[in-house]
C-alpha atoms as a PDB file:
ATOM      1  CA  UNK A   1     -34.877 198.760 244.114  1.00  0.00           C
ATOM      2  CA  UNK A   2     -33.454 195.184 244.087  1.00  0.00           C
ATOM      3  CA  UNK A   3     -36.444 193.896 242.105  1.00  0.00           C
ATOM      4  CA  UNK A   4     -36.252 196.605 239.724  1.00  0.00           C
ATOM      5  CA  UNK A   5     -32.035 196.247 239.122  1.00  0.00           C
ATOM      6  CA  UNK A   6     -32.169 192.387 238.981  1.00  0.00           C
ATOM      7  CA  UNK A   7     -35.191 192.779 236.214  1.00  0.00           C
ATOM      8  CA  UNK A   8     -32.836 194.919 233.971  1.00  0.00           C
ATOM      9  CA  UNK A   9     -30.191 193.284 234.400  1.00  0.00           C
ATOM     10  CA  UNK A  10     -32.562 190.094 232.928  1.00  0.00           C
ATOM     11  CA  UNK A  11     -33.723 191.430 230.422  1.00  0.00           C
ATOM     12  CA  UNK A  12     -30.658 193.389 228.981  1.00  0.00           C
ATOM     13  CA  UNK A  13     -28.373 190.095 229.227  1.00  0.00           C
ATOM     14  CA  UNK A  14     -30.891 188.504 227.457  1.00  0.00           C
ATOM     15  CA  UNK A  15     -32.060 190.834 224.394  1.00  0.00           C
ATOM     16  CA  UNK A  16     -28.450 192.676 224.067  1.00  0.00           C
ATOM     17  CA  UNK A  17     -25.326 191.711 222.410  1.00  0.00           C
ATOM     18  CA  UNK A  18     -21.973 192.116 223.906  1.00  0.00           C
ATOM     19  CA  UNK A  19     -20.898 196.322 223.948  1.00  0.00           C
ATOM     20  CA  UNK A  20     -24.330 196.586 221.672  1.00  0.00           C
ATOM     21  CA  UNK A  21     -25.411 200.392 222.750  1.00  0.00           C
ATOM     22  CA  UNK A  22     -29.075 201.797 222.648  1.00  0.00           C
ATOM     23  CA  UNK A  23     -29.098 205.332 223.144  1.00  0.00           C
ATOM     24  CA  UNK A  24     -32.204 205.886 225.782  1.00  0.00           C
ATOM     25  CA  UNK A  25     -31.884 209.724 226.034  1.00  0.00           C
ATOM     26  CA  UNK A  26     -29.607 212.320 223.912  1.00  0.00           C
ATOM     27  CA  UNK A  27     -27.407 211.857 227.583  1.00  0.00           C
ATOM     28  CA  UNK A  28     -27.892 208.163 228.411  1.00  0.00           C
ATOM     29  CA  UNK A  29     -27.102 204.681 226.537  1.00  0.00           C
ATOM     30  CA  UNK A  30     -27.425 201.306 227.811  1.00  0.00           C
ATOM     31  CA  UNK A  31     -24.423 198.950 226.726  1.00  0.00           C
ATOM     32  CA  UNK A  32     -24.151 195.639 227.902  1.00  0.00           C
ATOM     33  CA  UNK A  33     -20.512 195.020 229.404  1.00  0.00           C
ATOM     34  CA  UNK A  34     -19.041 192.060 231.702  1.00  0.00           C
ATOM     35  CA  UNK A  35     -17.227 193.939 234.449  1.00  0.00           C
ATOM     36  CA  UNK A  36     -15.275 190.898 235.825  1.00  0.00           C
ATOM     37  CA  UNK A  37     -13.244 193.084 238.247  1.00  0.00           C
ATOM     38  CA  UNK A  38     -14.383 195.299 241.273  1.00  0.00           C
ATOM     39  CA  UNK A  39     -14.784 198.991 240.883  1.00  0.00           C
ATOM     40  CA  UNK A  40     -14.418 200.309 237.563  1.00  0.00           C
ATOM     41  CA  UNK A  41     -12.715 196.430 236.786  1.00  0.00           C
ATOM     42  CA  UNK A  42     -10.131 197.277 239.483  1.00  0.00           C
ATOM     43  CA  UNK A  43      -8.285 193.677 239.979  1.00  0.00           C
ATOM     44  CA  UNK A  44      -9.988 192.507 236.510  1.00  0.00           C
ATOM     45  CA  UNK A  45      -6.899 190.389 235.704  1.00  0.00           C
ATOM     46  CA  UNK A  46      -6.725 188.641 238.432  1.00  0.00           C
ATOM     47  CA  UNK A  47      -7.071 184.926 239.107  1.00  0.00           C
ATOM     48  CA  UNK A  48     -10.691 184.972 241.163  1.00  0.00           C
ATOM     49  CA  UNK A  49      -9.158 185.787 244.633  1.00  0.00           C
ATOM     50  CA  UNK A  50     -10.477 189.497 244.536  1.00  0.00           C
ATOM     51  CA  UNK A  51     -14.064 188.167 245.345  1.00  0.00           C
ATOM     52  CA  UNK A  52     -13.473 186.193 248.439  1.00  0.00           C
ATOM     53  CA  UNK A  53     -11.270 189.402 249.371  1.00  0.00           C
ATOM     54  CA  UNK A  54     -13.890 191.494 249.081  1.00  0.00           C
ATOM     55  CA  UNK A  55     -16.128 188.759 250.846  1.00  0.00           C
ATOM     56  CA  UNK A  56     -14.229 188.813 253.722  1.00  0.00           C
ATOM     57  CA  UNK A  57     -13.439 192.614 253.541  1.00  0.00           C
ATOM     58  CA  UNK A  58     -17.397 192.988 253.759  1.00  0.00           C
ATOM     59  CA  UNK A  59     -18.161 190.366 256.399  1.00  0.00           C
ATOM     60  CA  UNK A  60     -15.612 191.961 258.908  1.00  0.00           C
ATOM     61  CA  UNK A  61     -16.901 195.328 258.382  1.00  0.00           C
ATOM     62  CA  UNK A  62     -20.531 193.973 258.911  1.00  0.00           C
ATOM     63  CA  UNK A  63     -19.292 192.436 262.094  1.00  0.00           C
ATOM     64  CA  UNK A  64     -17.793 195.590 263.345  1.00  0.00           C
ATOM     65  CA  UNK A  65     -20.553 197.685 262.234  1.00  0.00           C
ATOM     66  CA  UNK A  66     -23.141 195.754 264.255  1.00  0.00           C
ATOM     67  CA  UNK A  67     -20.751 195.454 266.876  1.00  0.00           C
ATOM     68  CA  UNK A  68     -20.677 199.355 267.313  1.00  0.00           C
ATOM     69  CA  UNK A  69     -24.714 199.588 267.155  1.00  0.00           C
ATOM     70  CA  UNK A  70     -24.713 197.187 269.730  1.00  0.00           C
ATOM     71  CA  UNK A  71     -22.745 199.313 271.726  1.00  0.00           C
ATOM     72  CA  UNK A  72     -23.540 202.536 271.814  1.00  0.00           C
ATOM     73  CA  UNK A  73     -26.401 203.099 274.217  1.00  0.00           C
ATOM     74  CA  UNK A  74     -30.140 203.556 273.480  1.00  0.00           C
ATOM     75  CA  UNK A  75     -31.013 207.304 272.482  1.00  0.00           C
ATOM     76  CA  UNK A  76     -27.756 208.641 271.718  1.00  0.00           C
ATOM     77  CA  UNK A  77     -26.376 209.145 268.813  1.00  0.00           C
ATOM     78  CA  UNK A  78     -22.460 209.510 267.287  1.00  0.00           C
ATOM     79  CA  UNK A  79     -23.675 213.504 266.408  1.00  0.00           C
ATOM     80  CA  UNK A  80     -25.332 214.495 270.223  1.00  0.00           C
ATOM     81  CA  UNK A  81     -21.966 212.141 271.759  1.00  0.00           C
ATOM     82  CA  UNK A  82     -19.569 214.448 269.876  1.00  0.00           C
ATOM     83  CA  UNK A  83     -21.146 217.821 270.437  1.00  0.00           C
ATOM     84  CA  UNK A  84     -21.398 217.555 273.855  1.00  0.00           C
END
């Protein structure tokens, strides 16, 4: 999947024009955009401190994600834990 979105993303930077449109199916067009912003350019106008935000808002998760795996003992899982 990574292969496949970093090769599109290649090759429509390099044969589109900015907002040019190609209509693929009657319900599906390509346009090449620059979403400088998060989600749906959420924090677009900002200066450039959204991304280490976001950097640091996904590192600690990580952390606390692994940290919870780590934890929970072998052959249990969050569903069987709750139900019991």
């Amino acid at each position: 999947m990574i292969v496949l979105d970093q090769s599109t993303k290649f090759l429509v930077t390099r044969f589109f024009e900015l907002y040019e449109r190609v209509e693929v199916l009657p319900v599906l067009d390509f346009t090449l955009l620059h979403n400088t912003g998060a989600a749906f350019s959420l924090l677009a106008g900002a200066s450039g401190w959204q991304r280490w935000f976001f950097i640091a808002l996904a590192c600690v998760v990580s952390v606390l994600l692994v940290a919870w795996i780590w934890r929970t003992p072998r052959g249990t899982s969050c569903c069987r834990s709750r139900c019991r």
